[in-house]
Protein backbone atom coordinates (compact mmCIF):
# COMPACT_ATOMS: atom_id res chain seq x y z
CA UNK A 1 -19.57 1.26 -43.52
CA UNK A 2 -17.01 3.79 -42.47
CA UNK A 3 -15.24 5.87 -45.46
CA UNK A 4 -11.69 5.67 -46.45
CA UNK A 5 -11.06 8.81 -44.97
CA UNK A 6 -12.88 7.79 -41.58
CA UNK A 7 -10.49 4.61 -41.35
CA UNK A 8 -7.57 6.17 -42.17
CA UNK A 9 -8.39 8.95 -39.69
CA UNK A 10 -9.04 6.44 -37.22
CA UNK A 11 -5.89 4.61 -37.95
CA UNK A 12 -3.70 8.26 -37.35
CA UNK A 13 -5.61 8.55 -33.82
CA UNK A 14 -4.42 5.43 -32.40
CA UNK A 15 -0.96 5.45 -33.65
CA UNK A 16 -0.96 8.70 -31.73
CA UNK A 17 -2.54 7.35 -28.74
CA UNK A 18 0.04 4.37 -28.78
CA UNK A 19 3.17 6.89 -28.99
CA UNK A 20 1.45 8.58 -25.89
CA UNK A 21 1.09 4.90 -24.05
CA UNK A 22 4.74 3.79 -25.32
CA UNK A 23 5.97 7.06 -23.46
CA UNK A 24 4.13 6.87 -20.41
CA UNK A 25 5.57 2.73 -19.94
CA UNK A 26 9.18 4.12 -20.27
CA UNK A 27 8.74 6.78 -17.92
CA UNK A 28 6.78 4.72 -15.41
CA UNK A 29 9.41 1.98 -16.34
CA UNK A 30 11.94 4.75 -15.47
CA UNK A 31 10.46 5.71 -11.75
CA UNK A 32 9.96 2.66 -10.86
CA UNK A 33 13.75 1.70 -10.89
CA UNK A 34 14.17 4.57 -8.10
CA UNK A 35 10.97 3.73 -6.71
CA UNK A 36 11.84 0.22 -5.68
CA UNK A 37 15.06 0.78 -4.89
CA UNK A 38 13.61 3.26 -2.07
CA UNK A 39 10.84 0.90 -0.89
CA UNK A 40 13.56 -1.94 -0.58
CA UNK A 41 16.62 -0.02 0.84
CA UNK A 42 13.42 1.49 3.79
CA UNK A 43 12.52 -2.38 4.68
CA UNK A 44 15.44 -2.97 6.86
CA UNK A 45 15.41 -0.06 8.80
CA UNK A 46 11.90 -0.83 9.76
CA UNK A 47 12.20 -4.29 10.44
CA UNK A 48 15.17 -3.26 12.80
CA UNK A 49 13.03 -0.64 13.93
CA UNK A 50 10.53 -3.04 15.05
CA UNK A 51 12.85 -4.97 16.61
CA UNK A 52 14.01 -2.60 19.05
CA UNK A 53 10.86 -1.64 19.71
CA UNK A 54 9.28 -5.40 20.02
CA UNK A 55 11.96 -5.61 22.91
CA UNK A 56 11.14 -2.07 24.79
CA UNK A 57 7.02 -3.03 24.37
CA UNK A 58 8.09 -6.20 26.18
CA UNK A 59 9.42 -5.01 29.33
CA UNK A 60 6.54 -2.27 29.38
CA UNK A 61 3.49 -3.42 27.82
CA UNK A 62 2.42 -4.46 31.53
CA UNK A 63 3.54 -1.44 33.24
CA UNK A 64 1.05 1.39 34.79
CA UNK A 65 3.13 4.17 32.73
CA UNK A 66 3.10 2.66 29.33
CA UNK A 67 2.38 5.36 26.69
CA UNK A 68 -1.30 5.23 24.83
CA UNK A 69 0.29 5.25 21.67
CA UNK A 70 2.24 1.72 22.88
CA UNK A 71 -0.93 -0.30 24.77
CA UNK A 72 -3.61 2.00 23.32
CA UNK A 73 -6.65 3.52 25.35
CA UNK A 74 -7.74 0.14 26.28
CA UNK A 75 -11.03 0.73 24.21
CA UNK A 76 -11.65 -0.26 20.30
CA UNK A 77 -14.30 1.57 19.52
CA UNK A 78 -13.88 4.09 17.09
CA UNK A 79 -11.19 3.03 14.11
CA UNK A 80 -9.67 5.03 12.03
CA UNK A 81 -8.39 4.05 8.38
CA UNK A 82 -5.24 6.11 6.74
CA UNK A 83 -6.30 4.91 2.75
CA UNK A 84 -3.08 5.18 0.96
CA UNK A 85 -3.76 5.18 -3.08
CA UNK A 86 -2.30 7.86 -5.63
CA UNK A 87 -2.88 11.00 -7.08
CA UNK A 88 -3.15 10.18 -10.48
CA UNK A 89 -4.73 6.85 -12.63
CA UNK A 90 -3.77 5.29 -15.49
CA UNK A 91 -2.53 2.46 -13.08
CA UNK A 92 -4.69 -0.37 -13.20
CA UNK A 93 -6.15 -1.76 -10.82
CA UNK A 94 -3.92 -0.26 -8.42
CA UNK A 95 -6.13 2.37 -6.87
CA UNK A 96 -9.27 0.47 -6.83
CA UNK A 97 -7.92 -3.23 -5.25
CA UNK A 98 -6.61 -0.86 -2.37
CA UNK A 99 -10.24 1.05 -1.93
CA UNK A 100 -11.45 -2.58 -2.23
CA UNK A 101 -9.57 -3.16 0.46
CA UNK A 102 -10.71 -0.49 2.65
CA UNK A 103 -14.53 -0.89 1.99
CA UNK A 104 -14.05 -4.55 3.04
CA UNK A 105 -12.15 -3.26 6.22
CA UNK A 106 -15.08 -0.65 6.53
CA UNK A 107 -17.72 -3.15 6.28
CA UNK A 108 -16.24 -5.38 8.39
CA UNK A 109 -15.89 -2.76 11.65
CA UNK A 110 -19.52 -1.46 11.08
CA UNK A 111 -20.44 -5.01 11.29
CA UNK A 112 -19.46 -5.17 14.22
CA UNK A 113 -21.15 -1.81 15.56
CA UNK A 114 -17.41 0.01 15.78
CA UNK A 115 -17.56 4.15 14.51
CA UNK A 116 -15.16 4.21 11.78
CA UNK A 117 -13.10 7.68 10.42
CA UNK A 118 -11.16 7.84 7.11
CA UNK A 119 -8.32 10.13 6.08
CA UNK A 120 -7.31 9.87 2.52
CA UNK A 121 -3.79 10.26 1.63
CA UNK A 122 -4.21 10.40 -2.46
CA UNK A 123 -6.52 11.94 -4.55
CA UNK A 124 -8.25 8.87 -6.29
CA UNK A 125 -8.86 7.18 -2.54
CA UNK A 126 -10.77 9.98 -1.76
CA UNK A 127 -12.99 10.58 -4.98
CA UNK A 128 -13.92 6.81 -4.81
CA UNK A 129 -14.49 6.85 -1.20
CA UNK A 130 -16.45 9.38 -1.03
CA UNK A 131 -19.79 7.87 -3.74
CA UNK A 132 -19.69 6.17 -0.30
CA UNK A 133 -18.35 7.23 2.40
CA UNK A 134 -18.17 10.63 2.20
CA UNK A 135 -19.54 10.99 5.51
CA UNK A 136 -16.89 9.19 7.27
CA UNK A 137 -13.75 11.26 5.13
CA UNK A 138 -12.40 13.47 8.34
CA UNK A 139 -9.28 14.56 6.61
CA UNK A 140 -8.03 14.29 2.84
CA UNK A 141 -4.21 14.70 1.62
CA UNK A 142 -2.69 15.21 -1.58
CA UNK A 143 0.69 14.67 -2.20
CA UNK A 144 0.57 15.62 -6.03
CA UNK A 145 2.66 18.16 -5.06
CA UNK A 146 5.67 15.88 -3.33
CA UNK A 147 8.65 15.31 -6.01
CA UNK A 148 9.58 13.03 -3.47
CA UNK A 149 8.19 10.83 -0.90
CA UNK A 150 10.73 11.68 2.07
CA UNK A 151 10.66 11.29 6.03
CA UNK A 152 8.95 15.14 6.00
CA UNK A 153 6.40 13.82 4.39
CA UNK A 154 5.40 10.81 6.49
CA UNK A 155 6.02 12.96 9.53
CA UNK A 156 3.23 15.35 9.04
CA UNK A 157 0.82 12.48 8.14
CA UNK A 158 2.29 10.89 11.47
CA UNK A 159 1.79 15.00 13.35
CA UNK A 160 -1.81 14.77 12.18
CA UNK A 161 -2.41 10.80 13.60
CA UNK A 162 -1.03 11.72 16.68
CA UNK A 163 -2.74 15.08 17.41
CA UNK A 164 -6.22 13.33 16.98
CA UNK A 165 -5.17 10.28 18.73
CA UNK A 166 -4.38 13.07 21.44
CA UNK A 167 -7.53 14.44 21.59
CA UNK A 168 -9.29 11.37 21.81
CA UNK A 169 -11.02 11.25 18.54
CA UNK A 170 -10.00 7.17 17.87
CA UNK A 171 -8.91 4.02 19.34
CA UNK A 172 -7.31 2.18 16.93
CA UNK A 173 -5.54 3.36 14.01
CA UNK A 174 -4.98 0.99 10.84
CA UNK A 175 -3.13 2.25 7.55
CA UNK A 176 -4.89 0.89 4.43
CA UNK A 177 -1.94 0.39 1.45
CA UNK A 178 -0.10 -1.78 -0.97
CA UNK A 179 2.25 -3.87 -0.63
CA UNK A 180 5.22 -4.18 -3.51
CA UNK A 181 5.38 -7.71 -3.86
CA UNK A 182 6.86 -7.42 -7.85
CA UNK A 183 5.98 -5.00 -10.98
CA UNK A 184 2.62 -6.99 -11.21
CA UNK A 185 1.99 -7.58 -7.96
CA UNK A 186 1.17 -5.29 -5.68
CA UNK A 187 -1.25 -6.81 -2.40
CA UNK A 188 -3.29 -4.22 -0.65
CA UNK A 189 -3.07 -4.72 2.90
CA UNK A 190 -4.51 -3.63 6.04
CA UNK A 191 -1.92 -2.88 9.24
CA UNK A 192 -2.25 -1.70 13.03
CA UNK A 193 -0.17 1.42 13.29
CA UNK A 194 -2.10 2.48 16.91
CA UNK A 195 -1.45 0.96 19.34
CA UNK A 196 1.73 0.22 18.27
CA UNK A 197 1.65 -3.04 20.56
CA UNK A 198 -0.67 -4.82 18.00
CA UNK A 199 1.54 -3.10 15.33
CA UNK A 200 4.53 -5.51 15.95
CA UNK A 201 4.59 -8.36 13.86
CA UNK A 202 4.98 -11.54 16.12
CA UNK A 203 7.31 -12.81 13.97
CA UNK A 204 9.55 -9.84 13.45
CA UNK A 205 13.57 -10.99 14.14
CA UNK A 206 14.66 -9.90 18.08
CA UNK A 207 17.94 -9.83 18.22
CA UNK A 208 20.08 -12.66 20.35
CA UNK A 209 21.55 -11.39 23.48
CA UNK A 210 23.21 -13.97 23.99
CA UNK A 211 22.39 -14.03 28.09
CA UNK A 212 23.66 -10.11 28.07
CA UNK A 213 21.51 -8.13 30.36
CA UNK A 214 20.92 -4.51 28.96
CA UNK A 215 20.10 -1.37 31.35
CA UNK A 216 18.24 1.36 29.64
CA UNK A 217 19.15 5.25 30.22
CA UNK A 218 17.94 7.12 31.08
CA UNK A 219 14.79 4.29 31.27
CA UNK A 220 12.60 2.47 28.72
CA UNK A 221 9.74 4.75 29.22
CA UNK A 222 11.81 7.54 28.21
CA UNK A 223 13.01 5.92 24.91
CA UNK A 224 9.59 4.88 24.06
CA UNK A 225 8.11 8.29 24.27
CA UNK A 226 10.78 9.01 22.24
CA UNK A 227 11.14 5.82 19.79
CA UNK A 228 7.12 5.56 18.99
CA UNK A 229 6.47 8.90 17.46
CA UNK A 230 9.67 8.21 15.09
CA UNK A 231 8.41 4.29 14.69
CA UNK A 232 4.55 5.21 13.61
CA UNK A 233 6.36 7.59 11.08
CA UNK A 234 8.74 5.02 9.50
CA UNK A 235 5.69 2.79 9.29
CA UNK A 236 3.92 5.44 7.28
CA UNK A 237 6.93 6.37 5.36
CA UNK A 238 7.64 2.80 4.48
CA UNK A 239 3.86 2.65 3.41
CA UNK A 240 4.12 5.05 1.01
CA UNK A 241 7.17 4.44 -0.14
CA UNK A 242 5.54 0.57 -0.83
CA UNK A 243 2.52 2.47 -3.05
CA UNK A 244 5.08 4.73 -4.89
CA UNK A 245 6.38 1.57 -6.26
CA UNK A 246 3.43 -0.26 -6.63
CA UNK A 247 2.10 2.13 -8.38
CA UNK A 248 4.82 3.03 -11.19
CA UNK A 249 4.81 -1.14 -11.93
CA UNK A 250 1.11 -1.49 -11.84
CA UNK A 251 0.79 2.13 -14.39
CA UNK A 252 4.20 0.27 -16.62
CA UNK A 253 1.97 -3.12 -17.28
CA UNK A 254 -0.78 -0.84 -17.88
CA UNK A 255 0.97 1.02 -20.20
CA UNK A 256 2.71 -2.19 -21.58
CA UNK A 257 -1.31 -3.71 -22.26
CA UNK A 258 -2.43 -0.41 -23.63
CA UNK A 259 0.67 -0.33 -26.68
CA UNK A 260 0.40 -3.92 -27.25
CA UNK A 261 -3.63 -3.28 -27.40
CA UNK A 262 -3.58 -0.12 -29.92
CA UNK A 263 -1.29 -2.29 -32.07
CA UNK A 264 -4.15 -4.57 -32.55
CA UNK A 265 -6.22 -2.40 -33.17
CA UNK A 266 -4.09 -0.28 -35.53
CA UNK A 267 -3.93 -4.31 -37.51
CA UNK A 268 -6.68 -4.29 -37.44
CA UNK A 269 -8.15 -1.15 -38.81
CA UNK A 270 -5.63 -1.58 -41.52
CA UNK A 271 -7.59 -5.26 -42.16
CA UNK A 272 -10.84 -2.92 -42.77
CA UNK A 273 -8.75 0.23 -44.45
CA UNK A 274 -7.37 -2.28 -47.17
CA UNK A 275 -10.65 -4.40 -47.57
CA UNK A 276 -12.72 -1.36 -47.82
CA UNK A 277 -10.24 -0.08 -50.20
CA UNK A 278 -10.22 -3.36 -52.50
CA UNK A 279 -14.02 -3.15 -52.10
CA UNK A 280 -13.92 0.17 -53.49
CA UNK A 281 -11.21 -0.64 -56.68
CA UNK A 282 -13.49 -3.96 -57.40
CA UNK A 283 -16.89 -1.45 -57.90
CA UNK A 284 -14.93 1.50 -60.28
CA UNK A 285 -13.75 -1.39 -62.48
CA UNK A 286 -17.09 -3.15 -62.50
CA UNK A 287 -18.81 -0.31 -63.59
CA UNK A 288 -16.05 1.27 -66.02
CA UNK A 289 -15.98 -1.87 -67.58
CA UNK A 290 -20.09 -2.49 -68.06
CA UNK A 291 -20.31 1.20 -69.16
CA UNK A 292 -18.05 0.21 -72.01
CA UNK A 293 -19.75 -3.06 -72.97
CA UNK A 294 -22.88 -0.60 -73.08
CA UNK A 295 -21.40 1.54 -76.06
């Protein structure tokens, strides 16, 4: 049986460790105010976004001049996944449900005898990865050192996509993420960014015309080769901005579990300190008392 000294040690350790888990919750708790508040005020300027370009892909998807990066090489067989996660634990599940996500996706494409390429954007998507898949990891970002997740940022993720698109070293490119559905709910989910045809949610909201007939200038090649570079980088930008969120509410009901947990504990290692110590009391007066029935 542990010592006084041990419990009450014990007891001192987790109080500490709960201070340290109160603070991190409040600062998640903190973040993710600004965090959603960016993820949310990003979704309509994609989903207008897509709309313009749902209407442009339209009039050229069947066209001999359509850009790659619009109808895609016309092949599908060598994928590569952009695994979103973030730098840093203490989140969760967050970080593991998304690389959960990717192995499926992974799995899936090998299955069906496709070459598959990974770039990690986050530090704990790579390390898990790579037990792995280390041999598929072509390209591994940090952003540890971003205070903020701004259209820069996406950009040179969106440079890098391109410029091996370019050279030919993929088909089809899908960005692996999560999705902020609520603080404890964030769905990883797998979506098309190349070709950006297959990128373009059926469903998305086309504006009505109302019988108007629209001429493009200078044409709608033009604006594409303009519009898709700026699209595939609002995609990415709205990804991250999603996982930013998601992961602040997913580290704040981690935190939330881990205070409410050391309380327990702390109850409960009082339980012990105070039985142990009654224990102890009980003995000295047992044997004070027979030493002096034995004078």
């Amino acid at each position: 049986m542990a010592s006084l000294k041990d419990l009450k040690n014990r007891i001192e350790s987790v109080k500490s460790t709960q201070k340290i888990t109160k603070a991190m919750q409040m600062v998640a708790a903190a973040k993710l105010r600004r965090a959603q508040e960016a993820a949310e005020a990003a979704r309509p300027y994609a989903e207008r976004m897509s709309a313009v370009m749902a209407n442009l892909s339209a009039a050229m998807a069947g066209t001999p001049g359509a850009s790659p990066l619009l109808v895609g090489t016309g092949r599908a067989e060598t994928h590569l996944l952009v695994v979103m996660t973030a730098d840093r634990g203490l989140c969760g599940g967050f970080n593991t449900n998304i690389v959960k996500k990717a192995r499926e996706r992974i799995t899936a494409l090998q299955a069906e005898g496709k070459t598959v390429k990974l770039i990690c954007v986050g530090k704990k998507g790579g390390d898990q990865l790579k037990r792995q898949f280390a041999n598929l990891i072509v390209e591994r970002i940090e952003l540890s050192g971003e205070k903020t997740i701004t259209s820069a940022t996406s950009g040179r993720i969106g440079e890098k996509i391109r410029i091996m698109f370019e050279n030919g070293e993929f088909d089809v490119c899908e960005l692996v993420s999560a999705e902020f559905v609520s603080v404890i709910s964030q769905k990883p989910r797998a979506k098309v960014l190349i070709p950006a045809i297959d990128a373009i949610d059926e469903g998305v909201e086309r504006p009505d015309l109302k019988g108007a007939i629209y001429e493009a200038e200078p044409d709608e090649e033009t604006i594409l080769n303009t519009l898709l570079p700026r699209y595939a980088d609002t995609v990415i930008l709205s990804a991250l901005l999603e996982n930013v969120a998601g992961e602040m509410g997913a580290k704040m009901a981690a935190m939330d579990n881990a205070t409410r947990n050391a309380g327990e504990l702390i109850d409960k290692l009082n339980l012990v300190y105070n039985r142990t110590r009654q224990a102890q009391i009980t003995t000295e007066l047992t044997e004070i008392i027979s030493g002096a029935e034995a004078l």
